[in-house]
Protein backbone atom coordinates (compact mmCIF):
# COMPACT_ATOMS: atom_id res chain seq x y z
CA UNK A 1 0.90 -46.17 10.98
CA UNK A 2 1.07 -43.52 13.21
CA UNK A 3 0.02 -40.01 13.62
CA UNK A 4 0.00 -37.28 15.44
CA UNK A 5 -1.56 -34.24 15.69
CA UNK A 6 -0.44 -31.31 17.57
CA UNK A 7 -0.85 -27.03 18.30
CA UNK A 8 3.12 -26.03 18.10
CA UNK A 9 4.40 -24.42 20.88
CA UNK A 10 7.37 -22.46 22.50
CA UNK A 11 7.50 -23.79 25.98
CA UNK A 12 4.43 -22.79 27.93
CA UNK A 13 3.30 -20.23 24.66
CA UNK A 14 2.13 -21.23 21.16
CA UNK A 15 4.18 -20.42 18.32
CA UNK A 16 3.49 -17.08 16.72
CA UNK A 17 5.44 -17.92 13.75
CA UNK A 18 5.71 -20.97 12.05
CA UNK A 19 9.65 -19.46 11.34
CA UNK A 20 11.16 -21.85 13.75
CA UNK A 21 9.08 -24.72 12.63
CA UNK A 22 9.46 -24.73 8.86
CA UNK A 23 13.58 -23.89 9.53
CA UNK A 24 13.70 -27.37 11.65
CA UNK A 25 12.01 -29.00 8.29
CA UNK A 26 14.51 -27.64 6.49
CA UNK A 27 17.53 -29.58 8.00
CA UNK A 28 17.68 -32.81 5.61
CA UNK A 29 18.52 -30.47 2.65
CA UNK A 30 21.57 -28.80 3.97
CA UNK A 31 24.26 -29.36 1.88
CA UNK A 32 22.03 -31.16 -0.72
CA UNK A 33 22.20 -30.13 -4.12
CA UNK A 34 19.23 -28.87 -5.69
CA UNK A 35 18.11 -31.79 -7.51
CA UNK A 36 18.21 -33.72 -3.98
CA UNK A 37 16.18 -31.81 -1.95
CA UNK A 38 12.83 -31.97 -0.70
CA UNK A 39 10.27 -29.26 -1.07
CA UNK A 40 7.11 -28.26 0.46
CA UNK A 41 4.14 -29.79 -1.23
CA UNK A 42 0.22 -28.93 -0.93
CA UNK A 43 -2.66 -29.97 -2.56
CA UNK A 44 -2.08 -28.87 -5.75
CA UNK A 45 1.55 -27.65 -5.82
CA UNK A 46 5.26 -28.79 -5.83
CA UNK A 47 8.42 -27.21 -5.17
CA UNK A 48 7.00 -24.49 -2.36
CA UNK A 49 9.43 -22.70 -0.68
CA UNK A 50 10.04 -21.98 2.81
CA UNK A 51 9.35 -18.73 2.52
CA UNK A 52 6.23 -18.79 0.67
CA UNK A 53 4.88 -21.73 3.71
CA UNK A 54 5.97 -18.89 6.34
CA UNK A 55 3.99 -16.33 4.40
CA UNK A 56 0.52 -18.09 4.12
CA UNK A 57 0.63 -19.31 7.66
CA UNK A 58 1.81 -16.07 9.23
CA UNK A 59 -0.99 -14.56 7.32
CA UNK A 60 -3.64 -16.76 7.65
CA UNK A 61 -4.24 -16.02 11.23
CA UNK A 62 -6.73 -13.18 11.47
CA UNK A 63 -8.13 -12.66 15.10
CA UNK A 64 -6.78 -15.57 16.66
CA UNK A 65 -4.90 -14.36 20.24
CA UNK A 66 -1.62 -15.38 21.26
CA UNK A 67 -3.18 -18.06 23.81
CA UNK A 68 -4.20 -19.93 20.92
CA UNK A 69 -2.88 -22.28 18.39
CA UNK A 70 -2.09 -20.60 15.44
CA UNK A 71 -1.21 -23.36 13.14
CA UNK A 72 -1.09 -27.89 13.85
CA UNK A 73 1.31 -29.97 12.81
CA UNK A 74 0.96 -33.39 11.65
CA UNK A 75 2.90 -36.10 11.72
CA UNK A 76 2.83 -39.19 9.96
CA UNK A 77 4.60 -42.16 10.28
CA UNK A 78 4.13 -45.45 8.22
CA UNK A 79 5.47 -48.61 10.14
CA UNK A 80 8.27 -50.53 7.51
CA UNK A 81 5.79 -53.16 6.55
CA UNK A 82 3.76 -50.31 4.92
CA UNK A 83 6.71 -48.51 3.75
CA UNK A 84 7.66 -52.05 2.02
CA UNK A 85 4.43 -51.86 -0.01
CA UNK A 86 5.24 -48.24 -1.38
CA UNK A 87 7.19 -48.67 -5.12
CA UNK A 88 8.42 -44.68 -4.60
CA UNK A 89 8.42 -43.20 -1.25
CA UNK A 90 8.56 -40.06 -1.93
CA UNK A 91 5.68 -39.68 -4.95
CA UNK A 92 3.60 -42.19 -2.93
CA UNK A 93 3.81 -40.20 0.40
CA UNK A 94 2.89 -37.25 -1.59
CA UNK A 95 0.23 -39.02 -2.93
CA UNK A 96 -0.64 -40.33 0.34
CA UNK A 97 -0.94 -36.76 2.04
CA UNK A 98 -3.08 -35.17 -0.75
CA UNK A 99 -5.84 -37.99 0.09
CA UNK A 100 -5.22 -37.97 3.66
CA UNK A 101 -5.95 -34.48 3.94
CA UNK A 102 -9.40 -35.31 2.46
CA UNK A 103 -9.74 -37.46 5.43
CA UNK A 104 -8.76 -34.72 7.83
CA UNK A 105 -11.34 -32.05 6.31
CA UNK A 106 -14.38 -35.12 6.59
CA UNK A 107 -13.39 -35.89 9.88
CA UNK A 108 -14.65 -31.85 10.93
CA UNK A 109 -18.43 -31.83 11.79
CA UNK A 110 -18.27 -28.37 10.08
CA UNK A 111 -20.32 -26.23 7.63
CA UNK A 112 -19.06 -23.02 5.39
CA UNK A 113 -22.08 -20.95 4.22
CA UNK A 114 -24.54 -24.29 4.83
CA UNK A 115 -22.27 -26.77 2.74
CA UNK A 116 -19.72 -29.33 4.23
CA UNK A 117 -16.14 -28.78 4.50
CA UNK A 118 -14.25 -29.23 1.47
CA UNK A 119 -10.12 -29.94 0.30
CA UNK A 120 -10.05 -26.30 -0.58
CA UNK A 121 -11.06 -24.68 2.85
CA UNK A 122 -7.87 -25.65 4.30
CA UNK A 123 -4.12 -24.21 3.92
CA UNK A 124 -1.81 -26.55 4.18
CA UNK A 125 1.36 -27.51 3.36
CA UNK A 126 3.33 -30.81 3.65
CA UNK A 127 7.39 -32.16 3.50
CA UNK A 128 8.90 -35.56 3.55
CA UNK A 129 11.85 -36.44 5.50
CA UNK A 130 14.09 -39.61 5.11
CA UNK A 131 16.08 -39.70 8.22
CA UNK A 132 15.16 -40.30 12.02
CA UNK A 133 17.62 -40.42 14.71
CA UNK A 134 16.99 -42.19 17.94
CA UNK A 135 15.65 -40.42 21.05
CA UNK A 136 15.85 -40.82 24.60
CA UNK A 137 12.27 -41.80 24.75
CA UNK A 138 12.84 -44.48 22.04
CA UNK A 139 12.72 -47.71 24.51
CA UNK A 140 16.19 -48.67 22.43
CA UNK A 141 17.49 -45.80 24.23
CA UNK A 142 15.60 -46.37 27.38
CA UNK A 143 16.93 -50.31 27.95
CA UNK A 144 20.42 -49.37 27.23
CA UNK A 145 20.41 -46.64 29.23
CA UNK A 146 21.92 -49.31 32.24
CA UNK A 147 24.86 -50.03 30.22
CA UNK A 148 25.42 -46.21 28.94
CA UNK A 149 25.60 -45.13 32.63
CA UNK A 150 27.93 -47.85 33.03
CA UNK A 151 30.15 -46.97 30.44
CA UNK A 152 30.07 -43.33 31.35
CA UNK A 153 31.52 -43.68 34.48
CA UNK A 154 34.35 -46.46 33.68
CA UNK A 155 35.21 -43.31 30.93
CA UNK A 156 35.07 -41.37 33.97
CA UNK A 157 37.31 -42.89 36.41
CA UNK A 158 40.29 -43.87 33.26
CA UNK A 159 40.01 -39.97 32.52
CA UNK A 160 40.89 -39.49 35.82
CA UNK A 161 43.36 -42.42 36.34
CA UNK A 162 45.04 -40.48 33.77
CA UNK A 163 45.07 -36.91 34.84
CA UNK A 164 46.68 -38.37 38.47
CA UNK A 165 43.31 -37.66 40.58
CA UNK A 166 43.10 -41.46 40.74
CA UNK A 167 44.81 -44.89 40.35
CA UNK A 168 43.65 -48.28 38.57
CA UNK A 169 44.01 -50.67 35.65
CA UNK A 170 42.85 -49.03 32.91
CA UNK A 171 43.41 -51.96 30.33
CA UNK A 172 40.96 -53.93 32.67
CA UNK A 173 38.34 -51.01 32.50
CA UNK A 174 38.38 -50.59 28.35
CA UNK A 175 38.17 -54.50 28.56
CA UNK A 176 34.95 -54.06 30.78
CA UNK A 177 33.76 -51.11 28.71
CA UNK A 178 34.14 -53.47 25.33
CA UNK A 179 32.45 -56.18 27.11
CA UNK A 180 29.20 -53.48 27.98
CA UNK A 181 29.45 -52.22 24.40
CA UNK A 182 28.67 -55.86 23.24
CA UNK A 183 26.27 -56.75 25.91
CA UNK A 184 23.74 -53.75 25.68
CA UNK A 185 20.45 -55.13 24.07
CA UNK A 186 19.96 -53.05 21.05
CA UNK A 187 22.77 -52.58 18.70
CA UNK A 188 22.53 -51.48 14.83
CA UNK A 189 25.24 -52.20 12.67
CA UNK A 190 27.32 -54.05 15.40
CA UNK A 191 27.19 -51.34 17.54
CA UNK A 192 25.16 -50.13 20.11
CA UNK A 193 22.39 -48.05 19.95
CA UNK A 194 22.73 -44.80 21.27
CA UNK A 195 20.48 -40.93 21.68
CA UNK A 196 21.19 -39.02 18.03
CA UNK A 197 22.23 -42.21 15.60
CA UNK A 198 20.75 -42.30 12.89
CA UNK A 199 18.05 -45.08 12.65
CA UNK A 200 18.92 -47.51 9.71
CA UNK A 201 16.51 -49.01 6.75
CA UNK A 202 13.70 -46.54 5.32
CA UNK A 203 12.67 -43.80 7.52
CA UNK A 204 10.29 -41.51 5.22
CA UNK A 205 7.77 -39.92 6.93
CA UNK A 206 5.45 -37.25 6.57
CA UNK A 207 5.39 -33.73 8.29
CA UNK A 208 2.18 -31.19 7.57
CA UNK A 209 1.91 -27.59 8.78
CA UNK A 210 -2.27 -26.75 9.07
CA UNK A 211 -3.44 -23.38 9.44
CA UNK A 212 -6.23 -23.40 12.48
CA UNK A 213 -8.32 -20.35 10.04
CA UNK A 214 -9.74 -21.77 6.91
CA UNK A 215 -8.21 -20.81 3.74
CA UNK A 216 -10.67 -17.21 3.67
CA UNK A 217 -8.86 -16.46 7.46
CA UNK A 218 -12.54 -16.34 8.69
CA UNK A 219 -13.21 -19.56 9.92
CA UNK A 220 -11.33 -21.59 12.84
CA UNK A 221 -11.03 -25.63 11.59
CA UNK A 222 -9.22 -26.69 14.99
CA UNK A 223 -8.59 -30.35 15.15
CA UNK A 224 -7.64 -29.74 18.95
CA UNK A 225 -11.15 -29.61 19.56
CA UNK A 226 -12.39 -31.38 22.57
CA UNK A 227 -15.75 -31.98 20.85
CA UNK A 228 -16.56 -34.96 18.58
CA UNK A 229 -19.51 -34.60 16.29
CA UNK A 230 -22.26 -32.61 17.71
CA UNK A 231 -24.76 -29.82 17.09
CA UNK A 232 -25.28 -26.72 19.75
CA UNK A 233 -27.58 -24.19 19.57
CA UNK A 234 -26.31 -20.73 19.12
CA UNK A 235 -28.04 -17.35 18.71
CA UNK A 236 -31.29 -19.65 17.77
CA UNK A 237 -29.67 -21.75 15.56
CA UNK A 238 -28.16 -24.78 15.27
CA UNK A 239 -24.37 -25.43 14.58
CA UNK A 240 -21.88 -27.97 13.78
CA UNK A 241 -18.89 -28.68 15.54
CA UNK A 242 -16.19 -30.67 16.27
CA UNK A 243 -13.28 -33.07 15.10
CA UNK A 244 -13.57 -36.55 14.61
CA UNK A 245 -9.97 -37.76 15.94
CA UNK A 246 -11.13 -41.65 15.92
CA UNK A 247 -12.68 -41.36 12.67
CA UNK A 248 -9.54 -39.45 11.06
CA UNK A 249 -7.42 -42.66 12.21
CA UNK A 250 -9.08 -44.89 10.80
CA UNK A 251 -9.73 -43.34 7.58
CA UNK A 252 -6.35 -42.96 7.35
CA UNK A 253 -5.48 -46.84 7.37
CA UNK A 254 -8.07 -47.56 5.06
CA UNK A 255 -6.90 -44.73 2.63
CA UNK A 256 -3.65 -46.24 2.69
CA UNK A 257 -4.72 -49.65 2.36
CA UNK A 258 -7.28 -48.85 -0.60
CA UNK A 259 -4.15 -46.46 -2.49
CA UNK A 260 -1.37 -49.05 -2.65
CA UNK A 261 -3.44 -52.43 -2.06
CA UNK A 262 -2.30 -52.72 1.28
CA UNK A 263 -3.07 -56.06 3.28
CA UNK A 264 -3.18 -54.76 6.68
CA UNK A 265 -2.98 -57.13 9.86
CA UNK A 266 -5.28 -57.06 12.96
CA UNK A 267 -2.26 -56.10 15.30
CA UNK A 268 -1.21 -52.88 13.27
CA UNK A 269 -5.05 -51.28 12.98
CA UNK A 270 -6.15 -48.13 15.33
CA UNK A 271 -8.87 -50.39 16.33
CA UNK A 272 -6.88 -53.09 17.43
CA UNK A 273 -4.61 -50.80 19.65
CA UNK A 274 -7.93 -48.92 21.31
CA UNK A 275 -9.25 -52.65 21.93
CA UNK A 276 -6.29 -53.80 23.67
CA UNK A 277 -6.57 -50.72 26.22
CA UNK A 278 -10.27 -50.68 26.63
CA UNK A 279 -10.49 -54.94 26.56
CA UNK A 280 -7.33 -56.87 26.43
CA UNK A 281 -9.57 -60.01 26.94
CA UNK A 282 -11.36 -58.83 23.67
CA UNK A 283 -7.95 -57.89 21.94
CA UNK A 284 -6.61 -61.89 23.37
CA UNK A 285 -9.68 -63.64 21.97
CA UNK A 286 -9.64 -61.52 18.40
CA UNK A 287 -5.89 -62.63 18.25
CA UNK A 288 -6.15 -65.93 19.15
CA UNK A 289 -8.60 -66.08 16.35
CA UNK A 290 -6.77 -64.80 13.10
CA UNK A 291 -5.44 -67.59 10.91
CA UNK A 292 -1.91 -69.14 11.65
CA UNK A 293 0.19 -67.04 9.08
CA UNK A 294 -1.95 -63.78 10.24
CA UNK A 295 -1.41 -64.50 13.81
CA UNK A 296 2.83 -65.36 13.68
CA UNK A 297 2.93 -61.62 11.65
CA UNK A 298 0.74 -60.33 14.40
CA UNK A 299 3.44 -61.58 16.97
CA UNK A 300 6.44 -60.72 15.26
CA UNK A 301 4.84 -57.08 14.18
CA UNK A 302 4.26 -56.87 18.34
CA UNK A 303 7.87 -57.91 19.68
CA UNK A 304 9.70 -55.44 16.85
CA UNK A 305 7.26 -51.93 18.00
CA UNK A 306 9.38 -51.93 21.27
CA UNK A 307 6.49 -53.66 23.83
CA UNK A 308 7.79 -55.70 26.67
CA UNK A 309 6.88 -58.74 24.85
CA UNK A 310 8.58 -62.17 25.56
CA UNK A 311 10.21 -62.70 21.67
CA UNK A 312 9.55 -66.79 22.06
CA UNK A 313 6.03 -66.70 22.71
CA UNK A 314 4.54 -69.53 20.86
CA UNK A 315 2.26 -68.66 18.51
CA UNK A 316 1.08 -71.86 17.95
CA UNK A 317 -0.56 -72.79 21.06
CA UNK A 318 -4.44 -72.22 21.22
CA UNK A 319 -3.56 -70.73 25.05
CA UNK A 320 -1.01 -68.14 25.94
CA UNK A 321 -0.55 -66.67 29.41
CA UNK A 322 -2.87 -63.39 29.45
CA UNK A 323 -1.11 -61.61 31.94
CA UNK A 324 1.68 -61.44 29.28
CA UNK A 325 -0.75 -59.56 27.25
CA UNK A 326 -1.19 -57.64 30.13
CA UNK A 327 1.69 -56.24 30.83
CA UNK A 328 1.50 -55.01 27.41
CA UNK A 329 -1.07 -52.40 27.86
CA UNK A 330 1.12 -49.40 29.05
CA UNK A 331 2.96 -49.66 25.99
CA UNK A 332 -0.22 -49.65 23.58
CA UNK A 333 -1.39 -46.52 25.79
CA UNK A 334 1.88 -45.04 24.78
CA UNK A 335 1.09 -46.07 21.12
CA UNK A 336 -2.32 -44.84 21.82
CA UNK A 337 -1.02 -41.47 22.87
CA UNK A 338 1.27 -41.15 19.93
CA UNK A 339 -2.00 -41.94 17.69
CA UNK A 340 -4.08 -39.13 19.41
CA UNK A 341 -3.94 -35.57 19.39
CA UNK A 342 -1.80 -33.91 21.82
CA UNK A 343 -3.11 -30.38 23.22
């Protein structure tokens, strides 16, 4: 699973509409027929337009200033093994947000009028999506990136065999441009993996547009905040503030887990992840330690997220080089990263 959380913005400036944002949202259903497309979804409603999501969050933003986030969005992501467990993705995943978003409001250290936060302070509004394509950061991308530069410029120099600015065999370069084609590590569907396919197998995830005011456009719910759970004293009184991030992860697994009867493993937790780059020793040991069908998931569940893990490691063995576990931890902080909030 993973989420993130993050203030929209245009460039350097944050969005002033959420226009832009809800159109992009929009893409999966053109050219869909009615019947097929998605629609916005809150807590309590289906079928929400785009227009009516523009409306409420252009208009729930009462003395906020343009250097501020006027609206989050949230993105979550369920890894296929969780996906696997779901028996329909998209009722599930709307069934998913509407207890997740509990999770977000108890993860504020926030009052309204002396009583904690509740479902209904917030304005929200949430759409699943089916497709992802690959991006240049995906490390797919990244590690054939060798062989697409190749590939460019044998395209390159036959173009220009062929408009007379050069000379060459261009047989022999198509031949060495087939051979790259096969040889580039990550293919899908026998071919290989470039920036804009279309990722194959279920892709559903989970976009949410948050308004930063509270549902009365008095009160400022920012999950940006730099503060965890604390109390300050203001005017002569004491007040709540802050946003749990760590606790919002992790009640986010376990509300998952507890919905569909999820069995989750040690190497896909939040906990495990912020282990590995606080302790690897600590992550090794806890590893080392899980029961022999736990621990081969654990290792195949590694080499598929994209790590620079070696694929033959064997599992088996009570000792495993820990500088190989090492060399993991910039990936997990990327993980880590793509679990936190972004401001």
């Amino acid at each position: 699973m993973y989420i993130t959380v993050t203030p929209q913005k245009l460039g350097s400036n944050y969005s002033q509409s959420s226009a832009d944002f809800v159109g992009y949202l929009e893409k999966e259903n053109q050219g869909l027929e009615q019947y097929e497309m998605e629609h916005f979804f809150n807590q309590y409603g289906d079928e929400i337009s785009a227009e009516e999501v523009v409306k409420e969050i252009d208009g729930n933003t009462a003395k906020l200033k343009k250097k501020e986030p006027k609206f989050y969005s949230i993105t979550v992501s369920p890894s296929k093994y969780e996906l696997n467990r779901l028996q329909n993705s998209r009722e599930d995943l709307k069934t998913y947000t509407r207890e997740l978003m509990k999770d977000y409001v108890a993860s504020f250290n926030r009052e309204i009028n002396g009583r904690p936060i509740s479902i209904d302070d917030i304005k929200y509004y949430a759409k699943i999506e089916h497709q992802r394509t690959f991006k240049g950061t995906d490390f797919q991308i990244k590690e054939n990136q060798p062989f697409a530069t190749k590939i460019l410029q044998l395209k390159t120099d036959i173009r220009n065999i062929q408009e007379g600015r050069a000379e060459g065999n261009i047989k022999k370069m198509e031949k060495e441009i087939a051979k790259l084609e096969r040889q580039a590590p990550h293919q899908q569907n026998g071919k290989r993996i470039v920036q804009g396919m279309p990722k194959a197998g279920n892709q559903s995830h989970i976009h949410i547009i948050v308004s930063r005011k509270d549902a009365s456009n008095s009160i400022c719910l920012s999950p940006g905040s730099k503060h965890k759970a604390s109390e300050v004293e203001m005017h002569g009184k004491k007040v709540k503030r802050g946003f749990d991030r760590d606790t919002f992860f992790a009640k986010a697994e376990k509300t998952f887990d507890k919905t569909f009867g999820y069995k989750r493993n040690y190497a896909e937790t939040y906990k495990a992840k912020k282990t590995f780059v606080k302790n690897p020793n600590l992550y090794f040991s806890a590893l080392m330690k899980l029961p022999a069908n736990e621990k081969a998931l654990a290792f195949k569940m590694i080499s598929k997220s994209g790590l620079p893990i070696v694929p033959s490691i064997p599992v088996s063995q009570a000792q495993i080089a820990l500088r190989v576990f090492k060399r993991l931890r910039r990936g997990i902080e990327v993980a880590i990263k793509s679990s936190s909030i972004g401001i």
